[in-house]
N, C-alpha and C. Protein backbone atom coordinates (compact mmCIF):
# COMPACT_ATOMS: atom_id res chain seq x y z
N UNK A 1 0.82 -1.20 0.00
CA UNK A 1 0.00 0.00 0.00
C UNK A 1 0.86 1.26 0.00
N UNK A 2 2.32 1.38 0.33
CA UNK A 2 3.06 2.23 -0.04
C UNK A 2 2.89 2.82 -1.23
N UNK A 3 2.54 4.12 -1.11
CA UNK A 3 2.30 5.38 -2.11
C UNK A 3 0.94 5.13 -2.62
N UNK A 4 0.43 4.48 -1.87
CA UNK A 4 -1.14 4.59 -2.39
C UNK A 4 -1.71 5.67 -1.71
N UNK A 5 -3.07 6.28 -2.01
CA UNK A 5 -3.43 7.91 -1.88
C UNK A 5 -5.10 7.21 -1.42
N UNK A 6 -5.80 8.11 -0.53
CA UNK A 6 -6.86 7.47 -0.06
C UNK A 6 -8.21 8.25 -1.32
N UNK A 7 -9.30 7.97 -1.32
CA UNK A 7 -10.43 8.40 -2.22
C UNK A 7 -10.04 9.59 -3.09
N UNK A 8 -9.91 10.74 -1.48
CA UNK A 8 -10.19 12.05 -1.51
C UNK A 8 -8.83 12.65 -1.90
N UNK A 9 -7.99 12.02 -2.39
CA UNK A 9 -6.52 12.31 -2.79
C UNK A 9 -6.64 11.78 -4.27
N UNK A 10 -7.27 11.20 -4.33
CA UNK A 10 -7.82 9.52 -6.15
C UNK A 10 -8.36 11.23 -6.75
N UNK A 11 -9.35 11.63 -5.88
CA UNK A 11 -10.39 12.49 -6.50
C UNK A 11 -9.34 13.51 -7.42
N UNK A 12 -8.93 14.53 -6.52
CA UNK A 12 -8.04 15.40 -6.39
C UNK A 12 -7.09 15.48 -8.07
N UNK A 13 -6.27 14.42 -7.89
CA UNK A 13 -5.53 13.69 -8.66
C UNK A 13 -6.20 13.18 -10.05
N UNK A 14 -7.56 12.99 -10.13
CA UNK A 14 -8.15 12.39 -11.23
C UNK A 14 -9.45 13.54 -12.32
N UNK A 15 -9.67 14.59 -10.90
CA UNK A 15 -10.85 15.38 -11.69
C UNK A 15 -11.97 14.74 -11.70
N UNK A 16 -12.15 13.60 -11.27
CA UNK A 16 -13.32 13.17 -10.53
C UNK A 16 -14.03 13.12 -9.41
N UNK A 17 -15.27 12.88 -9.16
CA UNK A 17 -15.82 13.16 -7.37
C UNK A 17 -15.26 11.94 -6.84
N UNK A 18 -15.56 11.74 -5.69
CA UNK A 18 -15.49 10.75 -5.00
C UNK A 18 -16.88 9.74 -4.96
N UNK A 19 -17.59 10.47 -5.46
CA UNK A 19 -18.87 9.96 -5.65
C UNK A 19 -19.00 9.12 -6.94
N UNK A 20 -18.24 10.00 -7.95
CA UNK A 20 -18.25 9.15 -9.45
C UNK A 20 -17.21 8.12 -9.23
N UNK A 21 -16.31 7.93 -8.76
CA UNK A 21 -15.24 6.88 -8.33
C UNK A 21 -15.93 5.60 -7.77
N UNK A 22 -16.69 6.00 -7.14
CA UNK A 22 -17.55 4.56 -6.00
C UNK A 22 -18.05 3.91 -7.53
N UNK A 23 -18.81 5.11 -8.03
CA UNK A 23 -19.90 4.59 -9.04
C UNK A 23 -19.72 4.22 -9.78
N UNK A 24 -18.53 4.27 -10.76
CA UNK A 24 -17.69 3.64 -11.99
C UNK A 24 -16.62 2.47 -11.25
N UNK A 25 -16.26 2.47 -10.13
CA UNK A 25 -16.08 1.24 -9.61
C UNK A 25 -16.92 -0.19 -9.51
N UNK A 26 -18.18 0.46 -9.04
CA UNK A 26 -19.62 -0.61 -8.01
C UNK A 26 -19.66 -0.90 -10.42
N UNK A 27 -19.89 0.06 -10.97
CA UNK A 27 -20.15 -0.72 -12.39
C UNK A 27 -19.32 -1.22 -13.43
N UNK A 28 -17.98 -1.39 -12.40
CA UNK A 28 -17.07 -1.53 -13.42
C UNK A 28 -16.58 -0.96 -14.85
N UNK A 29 -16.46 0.33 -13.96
CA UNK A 29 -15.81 1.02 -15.64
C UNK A 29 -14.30 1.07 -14.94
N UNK A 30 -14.21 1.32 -13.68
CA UNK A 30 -12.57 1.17 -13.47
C UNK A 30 -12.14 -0.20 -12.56
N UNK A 31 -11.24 -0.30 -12.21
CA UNK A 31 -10.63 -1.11 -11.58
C UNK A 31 -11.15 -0.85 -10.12
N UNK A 32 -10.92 -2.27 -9.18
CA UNK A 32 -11.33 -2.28 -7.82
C UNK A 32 -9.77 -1.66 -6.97
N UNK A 33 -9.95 -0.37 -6.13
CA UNK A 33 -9.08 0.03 -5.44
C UNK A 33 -9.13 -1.25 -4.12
N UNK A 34 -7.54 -1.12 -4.04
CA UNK A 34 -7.36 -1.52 -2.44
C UNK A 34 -8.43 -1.46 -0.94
N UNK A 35 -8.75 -2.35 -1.12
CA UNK A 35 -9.63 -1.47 0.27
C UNK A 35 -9.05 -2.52 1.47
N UNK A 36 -9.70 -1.12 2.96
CA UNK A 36 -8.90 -2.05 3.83
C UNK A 36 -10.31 -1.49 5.38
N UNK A 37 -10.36 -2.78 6.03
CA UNK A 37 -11.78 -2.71 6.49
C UNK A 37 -11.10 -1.84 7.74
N UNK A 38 -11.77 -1.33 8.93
CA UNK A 38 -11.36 -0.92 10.27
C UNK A 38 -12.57 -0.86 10.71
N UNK A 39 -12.91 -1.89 11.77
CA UNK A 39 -14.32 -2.24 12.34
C UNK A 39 -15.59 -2.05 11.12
N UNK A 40 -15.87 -1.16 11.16
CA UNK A 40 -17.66 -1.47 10.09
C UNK A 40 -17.62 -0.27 8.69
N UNK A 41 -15.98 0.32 9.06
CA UNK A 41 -15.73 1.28 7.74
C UNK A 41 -14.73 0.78 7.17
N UNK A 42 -15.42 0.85 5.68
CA UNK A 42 -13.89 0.36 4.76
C UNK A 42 -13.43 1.82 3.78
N UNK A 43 -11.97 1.00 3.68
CA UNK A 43 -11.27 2.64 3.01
C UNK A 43 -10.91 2.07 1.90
N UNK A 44 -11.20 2.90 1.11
CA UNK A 44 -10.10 2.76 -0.48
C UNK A 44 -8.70 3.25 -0.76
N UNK A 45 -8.39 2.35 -0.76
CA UNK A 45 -6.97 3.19 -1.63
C UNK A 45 -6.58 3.02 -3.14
N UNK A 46 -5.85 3.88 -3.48
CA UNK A 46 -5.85 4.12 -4.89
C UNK A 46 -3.98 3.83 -5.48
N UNK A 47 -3.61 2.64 -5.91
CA UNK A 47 -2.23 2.91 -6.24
C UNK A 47 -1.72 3.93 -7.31
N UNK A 48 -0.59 4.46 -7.09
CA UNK A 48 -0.11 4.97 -8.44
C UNK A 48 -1.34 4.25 -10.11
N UNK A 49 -0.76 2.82 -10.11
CA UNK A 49 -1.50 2.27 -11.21
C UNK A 49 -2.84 2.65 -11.67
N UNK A 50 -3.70 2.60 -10.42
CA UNK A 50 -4.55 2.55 -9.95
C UNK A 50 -5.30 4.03 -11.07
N UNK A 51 -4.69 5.18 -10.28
CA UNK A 51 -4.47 6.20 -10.60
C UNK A 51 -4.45 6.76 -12.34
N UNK A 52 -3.39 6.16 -12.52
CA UNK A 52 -2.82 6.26 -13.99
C UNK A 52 -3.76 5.55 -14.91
N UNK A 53 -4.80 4.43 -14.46
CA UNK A 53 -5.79 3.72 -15.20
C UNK A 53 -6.94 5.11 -15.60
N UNK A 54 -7.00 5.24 -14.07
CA UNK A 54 -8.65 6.06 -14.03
C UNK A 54 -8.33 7.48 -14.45
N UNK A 55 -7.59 8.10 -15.19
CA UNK A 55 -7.03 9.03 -15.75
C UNK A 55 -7.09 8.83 -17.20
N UNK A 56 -6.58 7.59 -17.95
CA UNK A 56 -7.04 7.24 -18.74
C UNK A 56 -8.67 6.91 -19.06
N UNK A 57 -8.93 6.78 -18.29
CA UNK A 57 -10.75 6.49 -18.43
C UNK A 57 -10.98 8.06 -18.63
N UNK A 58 -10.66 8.80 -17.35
CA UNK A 58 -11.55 10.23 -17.63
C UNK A 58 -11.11 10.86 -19.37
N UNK A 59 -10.20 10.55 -19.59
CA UNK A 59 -9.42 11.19 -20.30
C UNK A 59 -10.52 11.32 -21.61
N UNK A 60 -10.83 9.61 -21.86
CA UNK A 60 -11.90 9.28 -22.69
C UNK A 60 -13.16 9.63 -22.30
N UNK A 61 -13.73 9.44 -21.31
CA UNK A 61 -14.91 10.18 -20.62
C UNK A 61 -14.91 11.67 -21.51
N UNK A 62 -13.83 12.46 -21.12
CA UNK A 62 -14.07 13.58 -21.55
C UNK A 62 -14.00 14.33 -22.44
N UNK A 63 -13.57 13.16 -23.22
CA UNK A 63 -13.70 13.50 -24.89
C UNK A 63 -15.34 13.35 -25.16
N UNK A 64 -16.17 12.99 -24.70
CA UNK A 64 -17.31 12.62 -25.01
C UNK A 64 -18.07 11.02 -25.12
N UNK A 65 -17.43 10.26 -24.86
CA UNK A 65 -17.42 8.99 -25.02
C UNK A 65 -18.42 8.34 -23.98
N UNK A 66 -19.62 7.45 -23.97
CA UNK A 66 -20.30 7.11 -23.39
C UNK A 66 -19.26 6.08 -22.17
N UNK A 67 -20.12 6.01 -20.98
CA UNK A 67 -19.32 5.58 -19.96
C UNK A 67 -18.59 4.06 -20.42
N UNK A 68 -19.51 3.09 -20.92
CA UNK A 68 -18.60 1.68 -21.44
C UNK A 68 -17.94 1.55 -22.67
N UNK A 69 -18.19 3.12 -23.63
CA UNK A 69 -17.32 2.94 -24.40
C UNK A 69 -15.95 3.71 -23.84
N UNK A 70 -16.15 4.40 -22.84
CA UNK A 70 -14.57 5.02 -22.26
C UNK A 70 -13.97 3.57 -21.66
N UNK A 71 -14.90 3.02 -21.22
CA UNK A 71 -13.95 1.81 -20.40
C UNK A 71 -13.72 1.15 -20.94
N UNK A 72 -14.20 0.83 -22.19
CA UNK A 72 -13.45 -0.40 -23.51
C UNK A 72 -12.66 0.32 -24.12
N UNK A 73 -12.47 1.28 -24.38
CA UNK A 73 -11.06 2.46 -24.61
C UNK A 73 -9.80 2.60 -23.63
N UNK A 74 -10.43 2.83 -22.93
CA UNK A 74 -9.39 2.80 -21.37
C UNK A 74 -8.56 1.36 -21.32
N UNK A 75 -9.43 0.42 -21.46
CA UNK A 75 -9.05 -1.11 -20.81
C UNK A 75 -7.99 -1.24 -22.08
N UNK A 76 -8.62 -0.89 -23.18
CA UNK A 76 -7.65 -1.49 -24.53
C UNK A 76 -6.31 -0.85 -24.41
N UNK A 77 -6.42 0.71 -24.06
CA UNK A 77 -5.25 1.32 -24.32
C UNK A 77 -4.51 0.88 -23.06
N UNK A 78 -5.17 0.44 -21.78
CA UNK A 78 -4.41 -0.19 -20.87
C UNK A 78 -3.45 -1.58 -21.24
N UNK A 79 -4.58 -2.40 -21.99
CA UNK A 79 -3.81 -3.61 -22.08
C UNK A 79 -2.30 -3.32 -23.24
N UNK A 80 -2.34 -2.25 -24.04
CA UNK A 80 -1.92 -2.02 -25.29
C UNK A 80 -0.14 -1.52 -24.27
N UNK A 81 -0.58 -0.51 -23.28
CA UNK A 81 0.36 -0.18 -22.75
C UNK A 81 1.08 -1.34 -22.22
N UNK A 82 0.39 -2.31 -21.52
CA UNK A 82 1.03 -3.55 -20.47
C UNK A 82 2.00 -4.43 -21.94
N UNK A 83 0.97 -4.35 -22.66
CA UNK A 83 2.38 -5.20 -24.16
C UNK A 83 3.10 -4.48 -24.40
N UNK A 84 3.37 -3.68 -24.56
CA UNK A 84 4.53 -2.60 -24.79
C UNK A 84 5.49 -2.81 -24.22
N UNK A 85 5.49 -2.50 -22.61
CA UNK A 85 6.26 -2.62 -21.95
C UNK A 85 7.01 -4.02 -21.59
N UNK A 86 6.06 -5.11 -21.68
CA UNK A 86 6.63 -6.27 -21.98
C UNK A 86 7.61 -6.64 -22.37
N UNK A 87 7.25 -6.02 -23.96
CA UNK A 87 8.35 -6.08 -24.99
C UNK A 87 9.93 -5.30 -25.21
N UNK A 88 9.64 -4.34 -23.84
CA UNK A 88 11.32 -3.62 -23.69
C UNK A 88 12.22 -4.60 -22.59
């Protein structure tokens, strides 16, 4: 969890609410953050990665792109990046 950032730091960092974060999480347009329970509240955390995904999503979001076509954009250019790097 080193250098991971909690919601309200995700938000900050992304140009999104904290509210749209839960909500494109709970429907899977982004990835599931870290969470970590403490008695009957759970926290999110957000890694770097984490981060750098859902940035790419808004990115497409805010070009205009309906919410599952940003996340089939997002996911592709995600996976596109992960081969890339592979290959160095």
């Amino acid at each position: 969890m080193k250098n991971s950032v909690s919601i309200s730091d995700a938000s900050t960092e992304t140009g999104l609410s904290q509210k749209q974060l839960r909500e494109y999480e709970a429907k899977g347009y982004i990835n599931e953050p870290i969470k970590v329970r403490c008695g009957s509240i759970s926290y999110r955390y957000f890694s770097p990665e984490h981060i750098r995904q859902i940035n790419i999503f808004a990115k497409y979001k805010n070009q205009g792109f309906t919410l599952p076509i940003a996340a089939s954009k997002a996911y592709a250019e995600i996976a596109q990046g992960k081969e890339n790097r592979e290959d160095e």
